[in-house]
C-alpha atoms as a PDB file:
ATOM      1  CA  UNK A   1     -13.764  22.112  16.525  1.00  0.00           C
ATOM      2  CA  UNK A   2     -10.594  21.692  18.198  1.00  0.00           C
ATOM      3  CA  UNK A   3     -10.387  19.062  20.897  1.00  0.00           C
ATOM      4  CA  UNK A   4      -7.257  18.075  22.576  1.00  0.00           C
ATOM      5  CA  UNK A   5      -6.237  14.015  22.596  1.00  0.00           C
ATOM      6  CA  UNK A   6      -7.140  13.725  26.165  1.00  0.00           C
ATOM      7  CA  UNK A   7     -10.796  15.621  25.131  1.00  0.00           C
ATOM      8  CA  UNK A   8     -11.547  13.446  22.515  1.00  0.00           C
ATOM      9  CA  UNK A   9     -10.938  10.266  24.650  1.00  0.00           C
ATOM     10  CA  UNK A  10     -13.008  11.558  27.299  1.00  0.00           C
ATOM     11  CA  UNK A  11     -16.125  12.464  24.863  1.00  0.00           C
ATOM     12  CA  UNK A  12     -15.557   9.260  23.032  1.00  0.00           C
ATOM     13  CA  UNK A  13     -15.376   7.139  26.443  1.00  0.00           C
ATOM     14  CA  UNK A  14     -18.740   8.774  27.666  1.00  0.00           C
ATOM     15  CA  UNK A  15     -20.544   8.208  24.211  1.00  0.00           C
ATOM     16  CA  UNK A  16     -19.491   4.658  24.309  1.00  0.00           C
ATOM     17  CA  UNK A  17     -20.721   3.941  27.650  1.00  0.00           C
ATOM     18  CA  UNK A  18     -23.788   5.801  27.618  1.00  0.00           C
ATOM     19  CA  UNK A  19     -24.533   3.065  24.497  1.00  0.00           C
ATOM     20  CA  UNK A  20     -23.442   0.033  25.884  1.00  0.00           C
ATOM     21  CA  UNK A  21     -23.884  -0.076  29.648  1.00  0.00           C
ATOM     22  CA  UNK A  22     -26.560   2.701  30.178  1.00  0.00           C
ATOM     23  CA  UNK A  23     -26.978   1.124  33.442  1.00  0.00           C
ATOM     24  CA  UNK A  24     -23.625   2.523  34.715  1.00  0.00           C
ATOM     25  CA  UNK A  25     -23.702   5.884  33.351  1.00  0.00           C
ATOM     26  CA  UNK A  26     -22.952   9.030  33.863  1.00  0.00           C
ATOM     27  CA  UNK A  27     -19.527   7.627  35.084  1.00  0.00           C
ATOM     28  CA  UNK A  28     -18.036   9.300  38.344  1.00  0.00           C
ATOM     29  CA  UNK A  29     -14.160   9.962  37.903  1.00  0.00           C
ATOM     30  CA  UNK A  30     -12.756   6.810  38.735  1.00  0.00           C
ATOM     31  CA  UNK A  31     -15.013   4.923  35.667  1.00  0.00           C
ATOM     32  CA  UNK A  32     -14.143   7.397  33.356  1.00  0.00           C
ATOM     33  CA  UNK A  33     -10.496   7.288  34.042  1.00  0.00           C
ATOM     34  CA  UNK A  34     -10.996   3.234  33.767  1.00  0.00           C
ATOM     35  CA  UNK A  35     -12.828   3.283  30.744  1.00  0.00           C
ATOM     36  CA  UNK A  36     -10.500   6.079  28.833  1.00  0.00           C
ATOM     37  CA  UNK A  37      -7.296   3.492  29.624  1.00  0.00           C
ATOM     38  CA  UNK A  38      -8.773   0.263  28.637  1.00  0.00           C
ATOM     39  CA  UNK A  39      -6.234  -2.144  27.079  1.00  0.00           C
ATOM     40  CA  UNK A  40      -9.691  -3.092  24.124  1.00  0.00           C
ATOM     41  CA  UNK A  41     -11.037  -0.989  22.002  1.00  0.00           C
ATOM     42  CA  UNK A  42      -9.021   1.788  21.695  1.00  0.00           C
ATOM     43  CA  UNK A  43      -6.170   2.717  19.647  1.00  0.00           C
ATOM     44  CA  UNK A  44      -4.010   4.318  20.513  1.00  0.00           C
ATOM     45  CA  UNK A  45      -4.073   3.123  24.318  1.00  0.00           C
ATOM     46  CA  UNK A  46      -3.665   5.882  26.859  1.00  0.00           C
ATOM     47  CA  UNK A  47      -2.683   6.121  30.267  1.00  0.00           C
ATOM     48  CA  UNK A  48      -4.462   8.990  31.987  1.00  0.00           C
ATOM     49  CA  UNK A  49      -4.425  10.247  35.325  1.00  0.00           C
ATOM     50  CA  UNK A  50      -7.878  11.305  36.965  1.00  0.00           C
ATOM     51  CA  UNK A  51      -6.288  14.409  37.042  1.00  0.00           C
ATOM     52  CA  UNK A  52      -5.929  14.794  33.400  1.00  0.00           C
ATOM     53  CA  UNK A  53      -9.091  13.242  32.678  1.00  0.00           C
ATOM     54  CA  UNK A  54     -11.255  15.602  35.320  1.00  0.00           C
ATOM     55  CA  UNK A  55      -8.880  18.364  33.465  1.00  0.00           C
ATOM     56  CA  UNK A  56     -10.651  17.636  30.127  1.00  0.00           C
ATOM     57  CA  UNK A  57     -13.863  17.045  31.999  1.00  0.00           C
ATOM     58  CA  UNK A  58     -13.901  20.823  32.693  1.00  0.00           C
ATOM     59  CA  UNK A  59     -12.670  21.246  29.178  1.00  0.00           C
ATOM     60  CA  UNK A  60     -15.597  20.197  27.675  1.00  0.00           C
ATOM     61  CA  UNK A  61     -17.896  21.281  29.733  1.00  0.00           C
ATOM     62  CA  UNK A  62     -16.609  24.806  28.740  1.00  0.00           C
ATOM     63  CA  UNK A  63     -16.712  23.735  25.096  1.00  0.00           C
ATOM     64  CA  UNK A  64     -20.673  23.363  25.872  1.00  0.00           C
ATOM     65  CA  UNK A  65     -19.759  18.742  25.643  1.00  0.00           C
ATOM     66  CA  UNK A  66     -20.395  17.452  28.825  1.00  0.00           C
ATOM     67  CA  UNK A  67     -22.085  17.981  32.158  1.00  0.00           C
ATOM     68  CA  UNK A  68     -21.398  16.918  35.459  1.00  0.00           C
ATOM     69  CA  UNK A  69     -23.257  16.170  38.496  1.00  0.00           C
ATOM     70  CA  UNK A  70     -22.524  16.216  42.339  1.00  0.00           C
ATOM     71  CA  UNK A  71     -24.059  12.241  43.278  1.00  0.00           C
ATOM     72  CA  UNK A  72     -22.967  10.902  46.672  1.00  0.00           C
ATOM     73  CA  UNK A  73     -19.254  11.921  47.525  1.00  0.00           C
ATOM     74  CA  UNK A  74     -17.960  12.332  43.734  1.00  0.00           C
ATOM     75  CA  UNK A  75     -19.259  13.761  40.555  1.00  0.00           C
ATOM     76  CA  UNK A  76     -20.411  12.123  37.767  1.00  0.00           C
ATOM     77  CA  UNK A  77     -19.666  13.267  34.176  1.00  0.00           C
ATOM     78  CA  UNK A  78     -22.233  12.515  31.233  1.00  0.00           C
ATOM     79  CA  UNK A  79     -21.628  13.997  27.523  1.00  0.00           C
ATOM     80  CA  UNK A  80     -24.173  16.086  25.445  1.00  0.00           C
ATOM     81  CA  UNK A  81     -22.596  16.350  21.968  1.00  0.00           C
ATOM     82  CA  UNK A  82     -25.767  15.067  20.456  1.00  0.00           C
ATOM     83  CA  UNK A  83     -27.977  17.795  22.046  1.00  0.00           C
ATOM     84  CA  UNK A  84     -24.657  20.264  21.114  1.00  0.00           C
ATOM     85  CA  UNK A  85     -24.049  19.470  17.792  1.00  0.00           C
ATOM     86  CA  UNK A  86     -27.637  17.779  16.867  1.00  0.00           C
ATOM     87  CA  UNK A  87     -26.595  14.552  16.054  1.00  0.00           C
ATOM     88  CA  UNK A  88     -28.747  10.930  16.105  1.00  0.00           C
ATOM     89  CA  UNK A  89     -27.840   8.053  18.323  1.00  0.00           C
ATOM     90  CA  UNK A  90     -26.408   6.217  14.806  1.00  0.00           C
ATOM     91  CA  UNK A  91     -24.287   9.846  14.366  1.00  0.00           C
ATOM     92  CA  UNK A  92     -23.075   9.723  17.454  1.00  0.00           C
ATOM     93  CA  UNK A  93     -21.902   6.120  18.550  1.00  0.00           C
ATOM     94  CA  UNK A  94     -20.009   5.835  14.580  1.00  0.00           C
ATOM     95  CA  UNK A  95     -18.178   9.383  15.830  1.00  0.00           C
ATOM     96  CA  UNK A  96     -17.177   7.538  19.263  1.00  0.00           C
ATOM     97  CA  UNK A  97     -15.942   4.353  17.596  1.00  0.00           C
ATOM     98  CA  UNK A  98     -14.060   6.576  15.134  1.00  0.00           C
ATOM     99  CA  UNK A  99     -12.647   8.815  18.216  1.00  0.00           C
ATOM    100  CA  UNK A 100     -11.760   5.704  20.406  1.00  0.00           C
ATOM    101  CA  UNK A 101      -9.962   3.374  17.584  1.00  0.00           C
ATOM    102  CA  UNK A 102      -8.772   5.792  14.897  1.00  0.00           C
ATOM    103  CA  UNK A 103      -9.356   5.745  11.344  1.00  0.00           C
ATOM    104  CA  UNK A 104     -11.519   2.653  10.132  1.00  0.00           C
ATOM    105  CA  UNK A 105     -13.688   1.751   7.297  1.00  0.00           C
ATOM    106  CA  UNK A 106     -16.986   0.942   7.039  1.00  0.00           C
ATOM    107  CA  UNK A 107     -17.214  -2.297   7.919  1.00  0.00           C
ATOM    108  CA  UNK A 108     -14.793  -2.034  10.949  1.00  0.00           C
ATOM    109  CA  UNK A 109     -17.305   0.789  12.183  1.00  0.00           C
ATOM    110  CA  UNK A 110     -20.257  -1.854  11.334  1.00  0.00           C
ATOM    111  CA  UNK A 111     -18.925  -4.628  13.468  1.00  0.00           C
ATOM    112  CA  UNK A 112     -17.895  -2.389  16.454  1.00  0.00           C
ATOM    113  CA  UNK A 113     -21.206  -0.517  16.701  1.00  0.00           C
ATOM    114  CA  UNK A 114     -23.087  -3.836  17.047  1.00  0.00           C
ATOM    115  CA  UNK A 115     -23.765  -3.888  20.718  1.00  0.00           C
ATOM    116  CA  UNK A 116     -24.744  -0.246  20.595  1.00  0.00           C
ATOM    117  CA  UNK A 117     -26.620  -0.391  16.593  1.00  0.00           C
ATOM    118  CA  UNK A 118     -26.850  -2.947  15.115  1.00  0.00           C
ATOM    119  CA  UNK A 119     -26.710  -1.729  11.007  1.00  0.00           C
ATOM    120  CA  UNK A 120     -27.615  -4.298   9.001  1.00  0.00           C
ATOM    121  CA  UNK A 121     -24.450  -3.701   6.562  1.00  0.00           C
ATOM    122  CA  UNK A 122     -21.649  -1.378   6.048  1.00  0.00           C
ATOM    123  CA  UNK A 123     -23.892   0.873   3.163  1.00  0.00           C
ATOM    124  CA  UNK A 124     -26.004   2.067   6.407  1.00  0.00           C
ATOM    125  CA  UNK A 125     -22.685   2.738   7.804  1.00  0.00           C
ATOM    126  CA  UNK A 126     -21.527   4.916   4.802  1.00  0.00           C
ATOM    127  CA  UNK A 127     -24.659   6.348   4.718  1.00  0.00           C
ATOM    128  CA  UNK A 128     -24.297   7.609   8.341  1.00  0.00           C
ATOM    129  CA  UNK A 129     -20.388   8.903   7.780  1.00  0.00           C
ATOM    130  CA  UNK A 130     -21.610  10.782   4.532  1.00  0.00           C
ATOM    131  CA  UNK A 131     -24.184  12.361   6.859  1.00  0.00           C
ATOM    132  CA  UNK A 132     -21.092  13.757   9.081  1.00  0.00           C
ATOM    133  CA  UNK A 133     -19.051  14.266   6.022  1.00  0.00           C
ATOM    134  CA  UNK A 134     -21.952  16.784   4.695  1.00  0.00           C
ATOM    135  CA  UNK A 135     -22.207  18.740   7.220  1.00  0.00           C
ATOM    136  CA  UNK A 136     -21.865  22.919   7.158  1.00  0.00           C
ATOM    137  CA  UNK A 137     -18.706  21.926   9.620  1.00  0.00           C
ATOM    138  CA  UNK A 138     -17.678  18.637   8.579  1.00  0.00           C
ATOM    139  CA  UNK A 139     -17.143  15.940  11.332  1.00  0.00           C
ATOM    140  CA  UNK A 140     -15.697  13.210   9.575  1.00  0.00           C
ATOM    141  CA  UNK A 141     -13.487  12.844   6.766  1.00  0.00           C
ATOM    142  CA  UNK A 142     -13.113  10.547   3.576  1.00  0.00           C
ATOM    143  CA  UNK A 143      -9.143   9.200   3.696  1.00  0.00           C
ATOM    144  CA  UNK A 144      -9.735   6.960   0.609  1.00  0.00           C
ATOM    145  CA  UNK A 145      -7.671   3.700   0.780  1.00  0.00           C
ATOM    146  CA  UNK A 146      -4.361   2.841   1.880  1.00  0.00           C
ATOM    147  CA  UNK A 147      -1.879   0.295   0.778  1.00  0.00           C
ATOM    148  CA  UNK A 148      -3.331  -3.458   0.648  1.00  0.00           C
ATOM    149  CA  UNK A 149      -7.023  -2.111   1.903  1.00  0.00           C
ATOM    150  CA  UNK A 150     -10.144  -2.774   0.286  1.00  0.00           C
ATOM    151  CA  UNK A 151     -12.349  -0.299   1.940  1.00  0.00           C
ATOM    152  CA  UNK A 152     -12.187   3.281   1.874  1.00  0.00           C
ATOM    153  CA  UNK A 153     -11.306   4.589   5.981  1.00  0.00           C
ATOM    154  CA  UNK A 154     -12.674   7.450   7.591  1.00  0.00           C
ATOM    155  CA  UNK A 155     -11.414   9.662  10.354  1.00  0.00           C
ATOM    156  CA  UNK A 156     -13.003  11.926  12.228  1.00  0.00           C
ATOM    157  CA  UNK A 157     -12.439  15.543  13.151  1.00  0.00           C
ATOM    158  CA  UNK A 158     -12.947  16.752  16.328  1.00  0.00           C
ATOM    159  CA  UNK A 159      -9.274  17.640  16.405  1.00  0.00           C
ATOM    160  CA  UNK A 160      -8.986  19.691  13.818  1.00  0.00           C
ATOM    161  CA  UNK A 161      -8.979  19.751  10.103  1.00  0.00           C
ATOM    162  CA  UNK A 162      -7.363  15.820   9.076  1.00  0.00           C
ATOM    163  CA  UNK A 163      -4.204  16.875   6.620  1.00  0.00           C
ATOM    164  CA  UNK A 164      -3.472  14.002   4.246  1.00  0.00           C
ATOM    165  CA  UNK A 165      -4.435  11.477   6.019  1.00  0.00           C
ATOM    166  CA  UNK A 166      -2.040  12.656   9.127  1.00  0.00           C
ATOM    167  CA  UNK A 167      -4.313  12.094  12.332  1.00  0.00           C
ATOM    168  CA  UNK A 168      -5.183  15.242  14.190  1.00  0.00           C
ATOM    169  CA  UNK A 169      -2.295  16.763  16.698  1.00  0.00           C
ATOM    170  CA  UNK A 170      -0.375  14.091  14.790  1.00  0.00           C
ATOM    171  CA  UNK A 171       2.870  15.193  12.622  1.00  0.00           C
ATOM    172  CA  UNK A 172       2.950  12.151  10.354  1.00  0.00           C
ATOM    173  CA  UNK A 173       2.255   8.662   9.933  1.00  0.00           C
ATOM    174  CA  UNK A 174       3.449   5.391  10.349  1.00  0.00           C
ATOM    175  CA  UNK A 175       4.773   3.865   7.371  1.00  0.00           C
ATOM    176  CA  UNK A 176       6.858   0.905   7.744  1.00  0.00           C
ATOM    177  CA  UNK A 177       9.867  -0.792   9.669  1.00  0.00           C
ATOM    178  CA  UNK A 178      12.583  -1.107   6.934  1.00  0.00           C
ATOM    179  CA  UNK A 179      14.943  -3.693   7.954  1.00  0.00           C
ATOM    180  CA  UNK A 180      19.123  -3.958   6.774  1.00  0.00           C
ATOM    181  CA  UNK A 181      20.120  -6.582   4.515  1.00  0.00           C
ATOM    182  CA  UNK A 182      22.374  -8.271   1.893  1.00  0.00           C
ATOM    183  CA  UNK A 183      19.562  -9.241  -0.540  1.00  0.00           C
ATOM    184  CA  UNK A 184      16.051  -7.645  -0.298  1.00  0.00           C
ATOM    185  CA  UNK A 185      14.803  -9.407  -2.979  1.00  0.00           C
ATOM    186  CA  UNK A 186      15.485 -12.676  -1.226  1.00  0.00           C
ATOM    187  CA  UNK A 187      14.596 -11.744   1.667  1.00  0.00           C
ATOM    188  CA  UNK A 188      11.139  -9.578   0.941  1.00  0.00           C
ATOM    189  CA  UNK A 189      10.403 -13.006  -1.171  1.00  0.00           C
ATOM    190  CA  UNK A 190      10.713 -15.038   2.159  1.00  0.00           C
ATOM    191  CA  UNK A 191       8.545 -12.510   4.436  1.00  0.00           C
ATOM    192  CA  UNK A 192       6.329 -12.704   1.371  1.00  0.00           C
ATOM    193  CA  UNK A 193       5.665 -16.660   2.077  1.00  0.00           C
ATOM    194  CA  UNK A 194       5.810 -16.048   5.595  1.00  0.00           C
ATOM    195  CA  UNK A 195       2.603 -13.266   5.274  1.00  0.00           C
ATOM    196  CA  UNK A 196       1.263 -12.693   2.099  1.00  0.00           C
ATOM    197  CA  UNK A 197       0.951  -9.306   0.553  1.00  0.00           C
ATOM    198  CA  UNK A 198       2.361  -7.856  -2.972  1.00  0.00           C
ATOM    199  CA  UNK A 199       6.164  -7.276  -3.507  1.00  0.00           C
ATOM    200  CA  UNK A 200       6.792  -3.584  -4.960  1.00  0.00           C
ATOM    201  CA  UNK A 201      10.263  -2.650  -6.332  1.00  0.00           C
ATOM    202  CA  UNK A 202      11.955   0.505  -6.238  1.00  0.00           C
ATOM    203  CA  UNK A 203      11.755   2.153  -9.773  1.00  0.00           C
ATOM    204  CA  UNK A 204      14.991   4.451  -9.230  1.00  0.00           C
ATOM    205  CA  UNK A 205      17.461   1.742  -7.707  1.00  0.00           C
ATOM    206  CA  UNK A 206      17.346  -2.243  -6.773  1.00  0.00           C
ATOM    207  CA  UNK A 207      18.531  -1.425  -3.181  1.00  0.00           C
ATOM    208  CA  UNK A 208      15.324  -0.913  -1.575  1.00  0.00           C
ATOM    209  CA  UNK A 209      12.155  -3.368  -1.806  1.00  0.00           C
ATOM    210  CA  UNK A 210       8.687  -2.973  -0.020  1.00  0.00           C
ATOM    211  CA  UNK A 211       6.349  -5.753   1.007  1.00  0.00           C
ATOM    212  CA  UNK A 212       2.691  -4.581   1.450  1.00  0.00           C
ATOM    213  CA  UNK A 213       0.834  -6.357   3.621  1.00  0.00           C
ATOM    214  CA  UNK A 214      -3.087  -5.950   3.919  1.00  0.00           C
ATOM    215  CA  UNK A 215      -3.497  -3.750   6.625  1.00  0.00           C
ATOM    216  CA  UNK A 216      -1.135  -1.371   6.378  1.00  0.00           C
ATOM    217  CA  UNK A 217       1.922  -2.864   7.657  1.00  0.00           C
ATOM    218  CA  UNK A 218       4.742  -2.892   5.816  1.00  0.00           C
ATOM    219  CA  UNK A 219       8.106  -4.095   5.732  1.00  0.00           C
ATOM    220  CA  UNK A 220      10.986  -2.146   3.718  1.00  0.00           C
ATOM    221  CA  UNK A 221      14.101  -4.230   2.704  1.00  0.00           C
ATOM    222  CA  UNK A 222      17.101  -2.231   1.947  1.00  0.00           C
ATOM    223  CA  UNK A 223      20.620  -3.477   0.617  1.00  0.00           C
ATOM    224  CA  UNK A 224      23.885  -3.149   2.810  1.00  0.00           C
ATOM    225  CA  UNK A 225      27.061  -4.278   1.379  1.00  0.00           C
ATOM    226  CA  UNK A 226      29.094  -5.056   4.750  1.00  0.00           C
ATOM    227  CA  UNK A 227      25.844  -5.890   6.356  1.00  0.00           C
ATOM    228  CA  UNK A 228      26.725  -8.345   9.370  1.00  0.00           C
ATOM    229  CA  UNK A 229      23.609 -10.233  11.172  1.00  0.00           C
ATOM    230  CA  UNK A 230      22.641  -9.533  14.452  1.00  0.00           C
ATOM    231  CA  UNK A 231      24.011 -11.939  17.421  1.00  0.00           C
ATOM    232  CA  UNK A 232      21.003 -11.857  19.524  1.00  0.00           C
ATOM    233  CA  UNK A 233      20.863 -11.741  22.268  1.00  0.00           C
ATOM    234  CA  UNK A 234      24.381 -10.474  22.537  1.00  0.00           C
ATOM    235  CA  UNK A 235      26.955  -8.630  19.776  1.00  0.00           C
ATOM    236  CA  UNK A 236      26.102  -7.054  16.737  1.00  0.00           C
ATOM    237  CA  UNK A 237      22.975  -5.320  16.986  1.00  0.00           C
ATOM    238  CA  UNK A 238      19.722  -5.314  15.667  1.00  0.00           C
ATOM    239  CA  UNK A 239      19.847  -3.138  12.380  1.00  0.00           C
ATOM    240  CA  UNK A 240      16.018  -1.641  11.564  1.00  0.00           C
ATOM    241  CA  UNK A 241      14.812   1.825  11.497  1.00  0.00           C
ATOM    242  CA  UNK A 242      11.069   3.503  10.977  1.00  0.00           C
ATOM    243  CA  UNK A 243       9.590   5.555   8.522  1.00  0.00           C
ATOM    244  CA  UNK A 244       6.771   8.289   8.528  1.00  0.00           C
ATOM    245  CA  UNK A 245       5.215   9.475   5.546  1.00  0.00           C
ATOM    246  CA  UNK A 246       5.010  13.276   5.832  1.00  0.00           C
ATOM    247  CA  UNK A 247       3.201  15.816   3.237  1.00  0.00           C
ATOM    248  CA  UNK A 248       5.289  18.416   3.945  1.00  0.00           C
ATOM    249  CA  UNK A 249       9.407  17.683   4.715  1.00  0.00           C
ATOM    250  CA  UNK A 250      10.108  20.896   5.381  1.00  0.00           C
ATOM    251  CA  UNK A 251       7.078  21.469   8.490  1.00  0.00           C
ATOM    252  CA  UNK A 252       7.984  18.007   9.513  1.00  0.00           C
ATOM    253  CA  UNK A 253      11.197  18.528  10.052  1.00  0.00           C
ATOM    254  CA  UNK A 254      10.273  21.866  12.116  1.00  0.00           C
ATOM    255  CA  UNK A 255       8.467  19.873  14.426  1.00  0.00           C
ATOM    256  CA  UNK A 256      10.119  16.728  14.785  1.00  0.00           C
ATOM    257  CA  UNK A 257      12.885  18.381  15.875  1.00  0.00           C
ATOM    258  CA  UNK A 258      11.303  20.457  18.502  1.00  0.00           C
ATOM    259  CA  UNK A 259      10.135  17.530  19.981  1.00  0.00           C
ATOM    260  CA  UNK A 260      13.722  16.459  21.040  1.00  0.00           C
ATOM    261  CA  UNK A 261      15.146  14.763  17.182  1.00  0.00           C
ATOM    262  CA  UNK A 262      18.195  15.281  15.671  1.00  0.00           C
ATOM    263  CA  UNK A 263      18.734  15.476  11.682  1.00  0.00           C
ATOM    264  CA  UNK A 264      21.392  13.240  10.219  1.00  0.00           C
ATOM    265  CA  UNK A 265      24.812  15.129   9.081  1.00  0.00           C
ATOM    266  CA  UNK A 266      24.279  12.360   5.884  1.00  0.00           C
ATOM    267  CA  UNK A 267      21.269  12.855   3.674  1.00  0.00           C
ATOM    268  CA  UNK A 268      21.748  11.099   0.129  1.00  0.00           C
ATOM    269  CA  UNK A 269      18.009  12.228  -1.184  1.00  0.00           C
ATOM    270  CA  UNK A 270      16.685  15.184   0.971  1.00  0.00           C
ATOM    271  CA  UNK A 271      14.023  16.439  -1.488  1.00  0.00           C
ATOM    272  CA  UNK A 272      12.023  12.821  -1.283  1.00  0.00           C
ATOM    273  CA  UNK A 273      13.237  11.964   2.523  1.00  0.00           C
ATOM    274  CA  UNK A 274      15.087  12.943   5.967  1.00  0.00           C
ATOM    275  CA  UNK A 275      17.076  10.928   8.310  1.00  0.00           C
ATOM    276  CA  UNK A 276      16.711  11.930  11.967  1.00  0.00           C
ATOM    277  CA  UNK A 277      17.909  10.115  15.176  1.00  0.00           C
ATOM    278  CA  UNK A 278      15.226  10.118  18.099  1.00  0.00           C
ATOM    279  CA  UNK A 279      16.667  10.962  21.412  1.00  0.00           C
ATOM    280  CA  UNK A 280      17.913   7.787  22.398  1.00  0.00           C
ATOM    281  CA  UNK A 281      19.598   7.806  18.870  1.00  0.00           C
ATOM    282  CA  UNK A 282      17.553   5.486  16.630  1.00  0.00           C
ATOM    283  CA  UNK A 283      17.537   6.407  12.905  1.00  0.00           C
ATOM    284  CA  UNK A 284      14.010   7.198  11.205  1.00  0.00           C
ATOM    285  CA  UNK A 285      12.754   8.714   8.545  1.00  0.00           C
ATOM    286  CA  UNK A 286      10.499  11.234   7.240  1.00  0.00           C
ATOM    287  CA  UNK A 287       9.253  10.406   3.550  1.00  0.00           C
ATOM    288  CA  UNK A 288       6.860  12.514   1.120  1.00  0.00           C
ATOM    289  CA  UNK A 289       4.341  11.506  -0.165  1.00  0.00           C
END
């Protein structure tokens, strides 16, 4: 299965409110366009037209998803990936959760499918994801842990075969902010009282420092001589730039830079990572891993 973002927040929006508020479903246009652009529960949040969102309406109902009905002056628009794919109610509100907020563990899932479920602890939950996982076609996928997490997360994959972790339709992702400076030690200790999380040194140079914070977040710290501090609001400028982790530089690269980057004339280690500017000329980096 191949859905497009705008599909998968459709389906996922339907499941949800089939599950929660029953007594407002199917949804005509309007609702579904409102409930794929809420500000809670979702990640990331969208901002669809009713265009768009009828657009992937028709999509799915092609794809065999959804169904819509002529009620008053509008349609209304109910899913039927459980009838489709023959899935249970617990299969199919854990696939919506996962499709509406991303990649999650088992516990996240737990406490989000409450309303709708109610599993008694995150084993059911793993139970249900292995379920998906072990199917002929696969519909959810195993990422193992990242940096400062205790649980394994799980993605799902609707969109297409997950690689390394990399969300579907996605061409990397996000690693951490890395921020200019005249001593990262000192100043990764500091951000270390300020939020917790475990120091990790660079084991090729003392120039670069990471701070990994539970959830994901990170902050890199990297040396600059004739580093001068920003005068905000006005003067020097901020100094900061982004990095992705990639698992392929070389595809990356292809694609970031049809999407409107430019690579960096200066690239001191291009085997293990690639400067590019975005197109209003921020640095940022692509890093294997």
């Amino acid at each position: 299965m191949d859905l497009t973002f705008e599909e998968i927040r459709v389906l996922g929006s339907l499941i949800e409110k089939e599950a929660n508020t029953p007594e407002h479903y199917p949804l005509t246009s309007n609702a579904l366009t409102a409930a794929c652009n809420q500000k809670s529960s979702r990640d990331p949040v969208m901002s669809l037209s009713t265009r768009e969102v009828d657009e992937a309406v028709m999509l799915l109902r092609q794809a065999g998803l959804a169904r819509s009905t002529m009620g008053g002056r509008s349609s209304k628009h109910r899913h039927i990936l459980d009838d489709a794919l023959g899935l249970t109610t617990n299969q199919t509100v854990v696939l919506s959760v996962l499709m509406l907020r991303g990649p999650q563990s088992a516990g996240e899932l737990r406490t989000r499918t409450d309303r709708a479920i109610g599993f008694a602890d995150p084993a059911e939950v793993e139970v249900v994801l292995e379920s998906l996982a072990g199917r002929d076609e696969p519909l959810v996928k195993d990422l193992g842990r990242g940096a400062g997490q205790s649980q394994n997360r799980w993605t799902h994959l609707l969109g297409g075969e997950v690689e390394d972790g990399v969300p579907p339709g996605a061409i990397a992702t996000f690693s951490l902010v890395a921020l200019d400076c005249p001593d990262p030690h000192a100043l990764a200790a500091f951000y270390q009282k300020l939020v917790g999380g475990k120091i990790k040194k660079s084991t090729a140079t003392d120039d670069w420092v990471r701070l990994q914070i539970a959830g994901g977040s990170d902050i890199g710290f990297q040396e600059d001589p004739s580093y001068q501090p920003p005068d905000w609001p006005y003067g020097t400028p901020q100094q900061a730039h982004l990095d992705f982790d990639v698992p392929d530089l070389e595809r990356a690269e292809d694609k970031v830079v049809a999407l409107g980057a430019t690579k960096a004339s200066e690239q001191p280690s291009p085997e293990e990572w690639r400067v590019f500017l975005d197109p209003a000329g921020h640095p940022f980096c692509l890093v294997k891993v």
